[in-house]
Protein backbone atom coordinates (compact mmCIF):
# COMPACT_ATOMS: atom_id res chain seq x y z
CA UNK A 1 12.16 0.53 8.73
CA UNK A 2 9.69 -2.41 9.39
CA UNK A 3 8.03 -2.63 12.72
CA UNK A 4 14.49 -5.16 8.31
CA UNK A 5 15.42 -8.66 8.49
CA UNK A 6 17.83 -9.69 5.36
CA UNK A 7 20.44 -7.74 3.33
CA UNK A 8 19.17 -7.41 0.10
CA UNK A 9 20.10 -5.67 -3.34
CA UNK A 10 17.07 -5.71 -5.34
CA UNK A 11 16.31 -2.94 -7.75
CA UNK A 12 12.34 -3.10 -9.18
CA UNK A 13 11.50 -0.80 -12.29
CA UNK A 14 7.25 -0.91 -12.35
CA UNK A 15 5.29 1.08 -14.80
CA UNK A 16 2.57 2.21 -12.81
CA UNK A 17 -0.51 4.85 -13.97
CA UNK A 18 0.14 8.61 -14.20
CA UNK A 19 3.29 7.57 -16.01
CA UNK A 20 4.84 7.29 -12.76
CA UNK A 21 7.74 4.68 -12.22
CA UNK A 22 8.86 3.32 -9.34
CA UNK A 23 12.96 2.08 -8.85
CA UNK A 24 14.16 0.93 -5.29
CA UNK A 25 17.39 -0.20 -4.17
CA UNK A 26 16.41 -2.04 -0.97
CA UNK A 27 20.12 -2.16 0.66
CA UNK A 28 18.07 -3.29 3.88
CA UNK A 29 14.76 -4.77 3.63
CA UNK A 30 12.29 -2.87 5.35
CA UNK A 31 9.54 -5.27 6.49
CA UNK A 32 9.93 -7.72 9.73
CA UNK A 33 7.73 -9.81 11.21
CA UNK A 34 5.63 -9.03 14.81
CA UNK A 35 8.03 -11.22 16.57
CA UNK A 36 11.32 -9.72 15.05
CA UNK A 37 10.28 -6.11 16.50
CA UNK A 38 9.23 -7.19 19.78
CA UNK A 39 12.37 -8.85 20.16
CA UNK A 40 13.80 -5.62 18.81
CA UNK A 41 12.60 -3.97 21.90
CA UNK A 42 13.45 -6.07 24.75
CA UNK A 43 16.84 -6.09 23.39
CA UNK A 44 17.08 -2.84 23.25
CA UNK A 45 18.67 -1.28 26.55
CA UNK A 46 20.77 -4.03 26.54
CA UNK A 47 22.40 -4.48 23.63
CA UNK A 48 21.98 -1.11 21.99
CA UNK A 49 24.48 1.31 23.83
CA UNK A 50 27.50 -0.41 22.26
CA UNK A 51 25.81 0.21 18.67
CA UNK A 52 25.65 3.81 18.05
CA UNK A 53 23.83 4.96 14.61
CA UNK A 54 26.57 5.44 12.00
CA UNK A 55 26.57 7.89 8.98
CA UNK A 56 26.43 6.23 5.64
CA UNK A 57 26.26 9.21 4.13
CA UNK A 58 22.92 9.41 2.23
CA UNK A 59 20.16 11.91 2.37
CA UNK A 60 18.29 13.08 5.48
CA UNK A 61 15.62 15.31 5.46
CA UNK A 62 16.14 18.45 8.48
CA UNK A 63 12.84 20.15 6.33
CA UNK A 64 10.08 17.94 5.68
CA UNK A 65 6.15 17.74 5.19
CA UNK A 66 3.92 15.27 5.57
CA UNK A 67 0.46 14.30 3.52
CA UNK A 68 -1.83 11.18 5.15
CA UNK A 69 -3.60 9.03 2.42
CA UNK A 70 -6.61 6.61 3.27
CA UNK A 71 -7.00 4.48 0.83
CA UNK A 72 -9.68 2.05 0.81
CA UNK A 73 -13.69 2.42 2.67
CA UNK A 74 -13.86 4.74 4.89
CA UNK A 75 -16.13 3.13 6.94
CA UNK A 76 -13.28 0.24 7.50
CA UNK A 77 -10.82 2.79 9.37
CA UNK A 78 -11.20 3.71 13.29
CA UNK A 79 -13.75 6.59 13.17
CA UNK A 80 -11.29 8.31 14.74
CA UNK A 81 -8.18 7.93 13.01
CA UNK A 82 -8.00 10.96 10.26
CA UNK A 83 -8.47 13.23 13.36
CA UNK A 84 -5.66 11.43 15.46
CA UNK A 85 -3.24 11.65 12.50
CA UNK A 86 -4.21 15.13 12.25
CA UNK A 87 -3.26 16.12 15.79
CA UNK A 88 -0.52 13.71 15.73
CA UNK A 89 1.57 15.16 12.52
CA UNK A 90 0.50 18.56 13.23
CA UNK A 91 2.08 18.35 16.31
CA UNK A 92 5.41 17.33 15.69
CA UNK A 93 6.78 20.63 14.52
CA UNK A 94 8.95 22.44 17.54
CA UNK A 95 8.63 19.44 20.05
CA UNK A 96 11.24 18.12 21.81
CA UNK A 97 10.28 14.39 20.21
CA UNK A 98 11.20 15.90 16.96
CA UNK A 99 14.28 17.18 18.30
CA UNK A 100 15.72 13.89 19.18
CA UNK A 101 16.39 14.14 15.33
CA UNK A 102 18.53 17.03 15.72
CA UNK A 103 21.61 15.52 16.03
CA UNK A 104 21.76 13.72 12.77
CA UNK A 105 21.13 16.84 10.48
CA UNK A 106 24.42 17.42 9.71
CA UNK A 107 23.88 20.87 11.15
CA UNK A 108 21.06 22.08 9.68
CA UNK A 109 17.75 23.16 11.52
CA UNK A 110 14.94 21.38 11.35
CA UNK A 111 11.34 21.65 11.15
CA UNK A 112 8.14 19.93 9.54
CA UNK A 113 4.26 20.60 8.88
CA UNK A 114 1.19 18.41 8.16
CA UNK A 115 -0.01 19.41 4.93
CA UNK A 116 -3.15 17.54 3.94
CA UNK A 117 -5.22 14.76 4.46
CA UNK A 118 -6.79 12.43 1.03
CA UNK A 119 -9.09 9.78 1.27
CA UNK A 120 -9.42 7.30 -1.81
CA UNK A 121 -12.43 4.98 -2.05
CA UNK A 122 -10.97 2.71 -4.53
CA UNK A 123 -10.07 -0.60 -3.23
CA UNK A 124 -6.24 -1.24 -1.50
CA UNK A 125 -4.15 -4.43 -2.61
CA UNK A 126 -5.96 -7.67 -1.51
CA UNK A 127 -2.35 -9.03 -1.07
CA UNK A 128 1.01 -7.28 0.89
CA UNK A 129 1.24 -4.42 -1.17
CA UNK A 130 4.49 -3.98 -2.89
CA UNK A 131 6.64 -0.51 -2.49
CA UNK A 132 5.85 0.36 -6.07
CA UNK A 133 2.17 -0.17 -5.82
CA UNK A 134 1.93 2.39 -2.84
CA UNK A 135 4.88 4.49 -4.44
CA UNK A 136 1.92 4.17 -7.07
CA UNK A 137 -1.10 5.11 -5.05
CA UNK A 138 1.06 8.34 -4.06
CA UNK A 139 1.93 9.01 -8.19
CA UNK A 140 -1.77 8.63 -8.87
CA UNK A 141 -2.73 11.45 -6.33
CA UNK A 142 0.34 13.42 -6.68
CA UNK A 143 1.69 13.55 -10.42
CA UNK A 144 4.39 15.90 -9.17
CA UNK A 145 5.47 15.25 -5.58
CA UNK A 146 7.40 17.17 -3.32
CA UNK A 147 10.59 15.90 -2.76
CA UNK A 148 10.88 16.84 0.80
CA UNK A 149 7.54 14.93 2.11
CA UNK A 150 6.65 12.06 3.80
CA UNK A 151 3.84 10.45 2.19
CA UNK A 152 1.91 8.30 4.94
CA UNK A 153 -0.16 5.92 2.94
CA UNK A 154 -3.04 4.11 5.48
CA UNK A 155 -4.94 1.20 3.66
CA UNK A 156 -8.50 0.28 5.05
CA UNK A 157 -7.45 -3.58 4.91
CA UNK A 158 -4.35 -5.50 6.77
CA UNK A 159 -4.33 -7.86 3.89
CA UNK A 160 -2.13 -10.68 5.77
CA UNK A 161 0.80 -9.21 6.71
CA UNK A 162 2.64 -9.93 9.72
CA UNK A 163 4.66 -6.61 10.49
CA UNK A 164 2.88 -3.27 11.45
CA UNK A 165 4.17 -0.19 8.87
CA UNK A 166 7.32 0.41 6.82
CA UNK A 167 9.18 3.01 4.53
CA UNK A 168 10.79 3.49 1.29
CA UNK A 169 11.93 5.53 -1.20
CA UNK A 170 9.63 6.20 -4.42
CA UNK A 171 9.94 8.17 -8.19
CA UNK A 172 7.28 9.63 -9.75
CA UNK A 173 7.80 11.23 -13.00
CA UNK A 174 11.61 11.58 -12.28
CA UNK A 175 10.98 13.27 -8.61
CA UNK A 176 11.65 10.96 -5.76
CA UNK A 177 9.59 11.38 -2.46
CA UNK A 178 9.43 9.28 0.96
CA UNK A 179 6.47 6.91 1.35
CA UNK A 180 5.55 5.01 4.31
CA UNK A 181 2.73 1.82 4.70
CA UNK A 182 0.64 1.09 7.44
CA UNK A 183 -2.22 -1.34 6.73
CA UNK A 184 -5.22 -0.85 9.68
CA UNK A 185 -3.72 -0.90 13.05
CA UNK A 186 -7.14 -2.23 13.98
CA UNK A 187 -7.00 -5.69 12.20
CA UNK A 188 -3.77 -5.94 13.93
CA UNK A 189 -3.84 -4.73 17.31
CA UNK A 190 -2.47 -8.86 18.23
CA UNK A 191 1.13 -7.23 16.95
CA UNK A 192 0.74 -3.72 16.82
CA UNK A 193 -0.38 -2.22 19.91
CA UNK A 194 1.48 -0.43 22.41
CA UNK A 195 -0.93 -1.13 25.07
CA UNK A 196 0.45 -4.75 25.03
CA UNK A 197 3.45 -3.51 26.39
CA UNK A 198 2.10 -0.80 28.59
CA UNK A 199 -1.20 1.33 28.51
CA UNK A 200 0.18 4.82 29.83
CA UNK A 201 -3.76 6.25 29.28
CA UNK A 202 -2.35 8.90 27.50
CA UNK A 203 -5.66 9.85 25.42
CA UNK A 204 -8.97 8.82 24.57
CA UNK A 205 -8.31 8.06 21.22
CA UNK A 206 -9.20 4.23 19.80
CA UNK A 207 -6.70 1.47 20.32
CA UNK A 208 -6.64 1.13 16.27
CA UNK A 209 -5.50 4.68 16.13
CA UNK A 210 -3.08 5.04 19.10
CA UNK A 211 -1.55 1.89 17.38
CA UNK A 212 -1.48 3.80 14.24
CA UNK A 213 0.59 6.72 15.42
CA UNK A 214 3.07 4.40 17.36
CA UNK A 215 4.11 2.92 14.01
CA UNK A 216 3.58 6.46 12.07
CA UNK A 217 6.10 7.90 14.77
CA UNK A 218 8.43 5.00 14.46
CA UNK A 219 8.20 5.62 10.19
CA UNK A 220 8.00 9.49 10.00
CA UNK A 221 11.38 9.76 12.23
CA UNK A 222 13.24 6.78 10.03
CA UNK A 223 11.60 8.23 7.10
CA UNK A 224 13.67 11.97 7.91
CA UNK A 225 17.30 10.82 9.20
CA UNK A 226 16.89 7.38 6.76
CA UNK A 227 14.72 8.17 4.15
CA UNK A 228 16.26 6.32 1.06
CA UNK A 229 18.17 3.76 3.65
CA UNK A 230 21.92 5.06 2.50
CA UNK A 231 22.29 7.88 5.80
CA UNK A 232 21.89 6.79 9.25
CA UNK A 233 21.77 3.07 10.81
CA UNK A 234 23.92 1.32 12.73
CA UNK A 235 25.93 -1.94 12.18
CA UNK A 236 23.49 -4.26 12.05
CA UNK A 237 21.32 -1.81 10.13
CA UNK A 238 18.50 -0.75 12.66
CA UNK A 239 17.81 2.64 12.29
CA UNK A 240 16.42 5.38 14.75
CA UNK A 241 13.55 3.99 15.77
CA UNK A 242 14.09 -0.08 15.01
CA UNK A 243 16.80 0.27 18.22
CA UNK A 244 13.99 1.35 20.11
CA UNK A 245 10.67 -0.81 19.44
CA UNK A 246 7.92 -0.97 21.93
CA UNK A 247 9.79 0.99 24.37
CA UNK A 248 7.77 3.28 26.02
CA UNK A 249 8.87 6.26 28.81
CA UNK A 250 5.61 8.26 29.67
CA UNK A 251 3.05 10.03 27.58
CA UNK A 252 4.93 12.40 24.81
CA UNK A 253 2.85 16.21 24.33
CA UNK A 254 2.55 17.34 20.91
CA UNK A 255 0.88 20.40 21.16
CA UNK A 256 -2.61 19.79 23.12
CA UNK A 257 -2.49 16.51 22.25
CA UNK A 258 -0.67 13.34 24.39
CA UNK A 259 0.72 10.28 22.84
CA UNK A 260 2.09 6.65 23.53
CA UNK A 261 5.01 6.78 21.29
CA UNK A 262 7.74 4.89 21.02
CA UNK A 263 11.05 5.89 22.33
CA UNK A 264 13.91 7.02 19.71
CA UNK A 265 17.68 6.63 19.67
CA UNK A 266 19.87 9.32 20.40
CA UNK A 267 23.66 8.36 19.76
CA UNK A 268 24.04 12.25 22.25
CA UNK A 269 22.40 9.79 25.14
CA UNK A 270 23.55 6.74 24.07
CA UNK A 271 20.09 5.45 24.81
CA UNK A 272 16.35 5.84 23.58
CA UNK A 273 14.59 9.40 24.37
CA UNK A 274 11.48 10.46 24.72
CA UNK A 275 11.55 14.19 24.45
């Protein structure tokens, strides 16, 4: 979700290029404000551990892969953010973060890879981009999508929004996918950072960046146990990694590569977990 403030049950049919159209049914909106996460956070140890993650029911994703997309001017991302995804996502695969998913696979085992990285010049939305328009941008570079990704769309602009990345559910010629937004971490490091909470020094990596895979984290684990918001949240619909905003344990190691990430929730803890 959002780092979902009002029920909603909106359903938006756009015709978008490539022939690609986009339908959502947005049981739970998926975009909250700076404050509404931080407060997400500080609540969380204390009001969390009677609100376990229920299952609705809907698709999760124990197999996945994940694409990055920078769309916009290159020279208007952190010069070091492709890289950072890079090691980020390609790390994922066997760690024990990825295992806090386990438990809501139904069973099955799970696993992901990083598959590619694509950089479009053309220019992002000069307004909040809409779920169909970066369901779109995804249609446009993949005519055929594979159901099982994550599509991690990064815009070079933060054009005035006031929450950090979220995820949806998109079609593109009949095949749905996963998307997720995040606008540049950099323009909003006033909201976004996880150094305003703590600065663990976990890497050298810019602060635009390490901001950028705190909310990538957050999205890519909703994105796999909630990806079409029907499977698993809890009562007040906050998903894995909603219950546990901004909270922070110690550096997480992916690989050769450490992270400030937030904590998820693990209903076999009855708490938020690191690794």
């Amino acid at each position: 979700m959002t780092r979902r403030a009002m029920i909603a049950s909106v359903v938006l049919a756009v015709a978008l290029n490539c022939t690609a159209a986009f339908a959502q049914a947005e049981k739970r909106s998926e975009r909250k404000t700076f404050q509404q996460t931080v407060a997400e956070g500080r609540q969380a140890a204390a009001s969390n551990t009677v609100n376990p993650l229920l299952d609705h029911g809907g698709l999760v994703l124990p197999t996945s892969v994940t694409y990055a997309i920078y769309w916009g001017t290159a020279a208007d991302f952190p010069a070091d953010l492709q890289s950072g995804m890079q090691s980020l996502l390609s790390g994922l695969n066997g760690s024990g973060y990825l295992a806090i998913a386990q438990q809501y696979m139904r069973g099955a085992a799970m696993s992901t890879g990083y598959a590619a990285a694509i950089a479009d010049p053309s220019a992002p939305p000069t307004k909040p981009p809409t779920t169909a328009q970066i369901a779109g941008e995804v249609c446009k570079l993949f005519p055929s999508p594979d159901r099982h990704a994550v599509y991690l769309v990064f815009t070079s602009n933060a054009p005035k929004v006031n929450y950090c990345a979220w995820h949806a559910e998109g079609t593109c010629n009949g095949i749905n996918f996963q998307v997720a937004y995040i606008p540049n971490q950099a323009q909003l490091l006033s909201g976004c950072s996880p150094y305003l909470k703590t600065n663990l020094g976990c890497n050298s990596f810019s602060e635009g960046t390490v901001a950028s895979a705190d909310s990538v984290a957050h999205e890519f684990m909703e994105s796999i146990t909630d990806p079409h918001l029907d499977a698993w949240y809890d009562k007040r619909g906050q998903e894995i990694g909603d219950k546990c905003n901004f909270v922070y344990q110690s550096c997480v190691t992916l690989q050769h590569t450490r992270w400030q990430i937030q904590t998820e929730w693990s209903n076999a803890i009855n708490g938020c977990q690191q690794q």
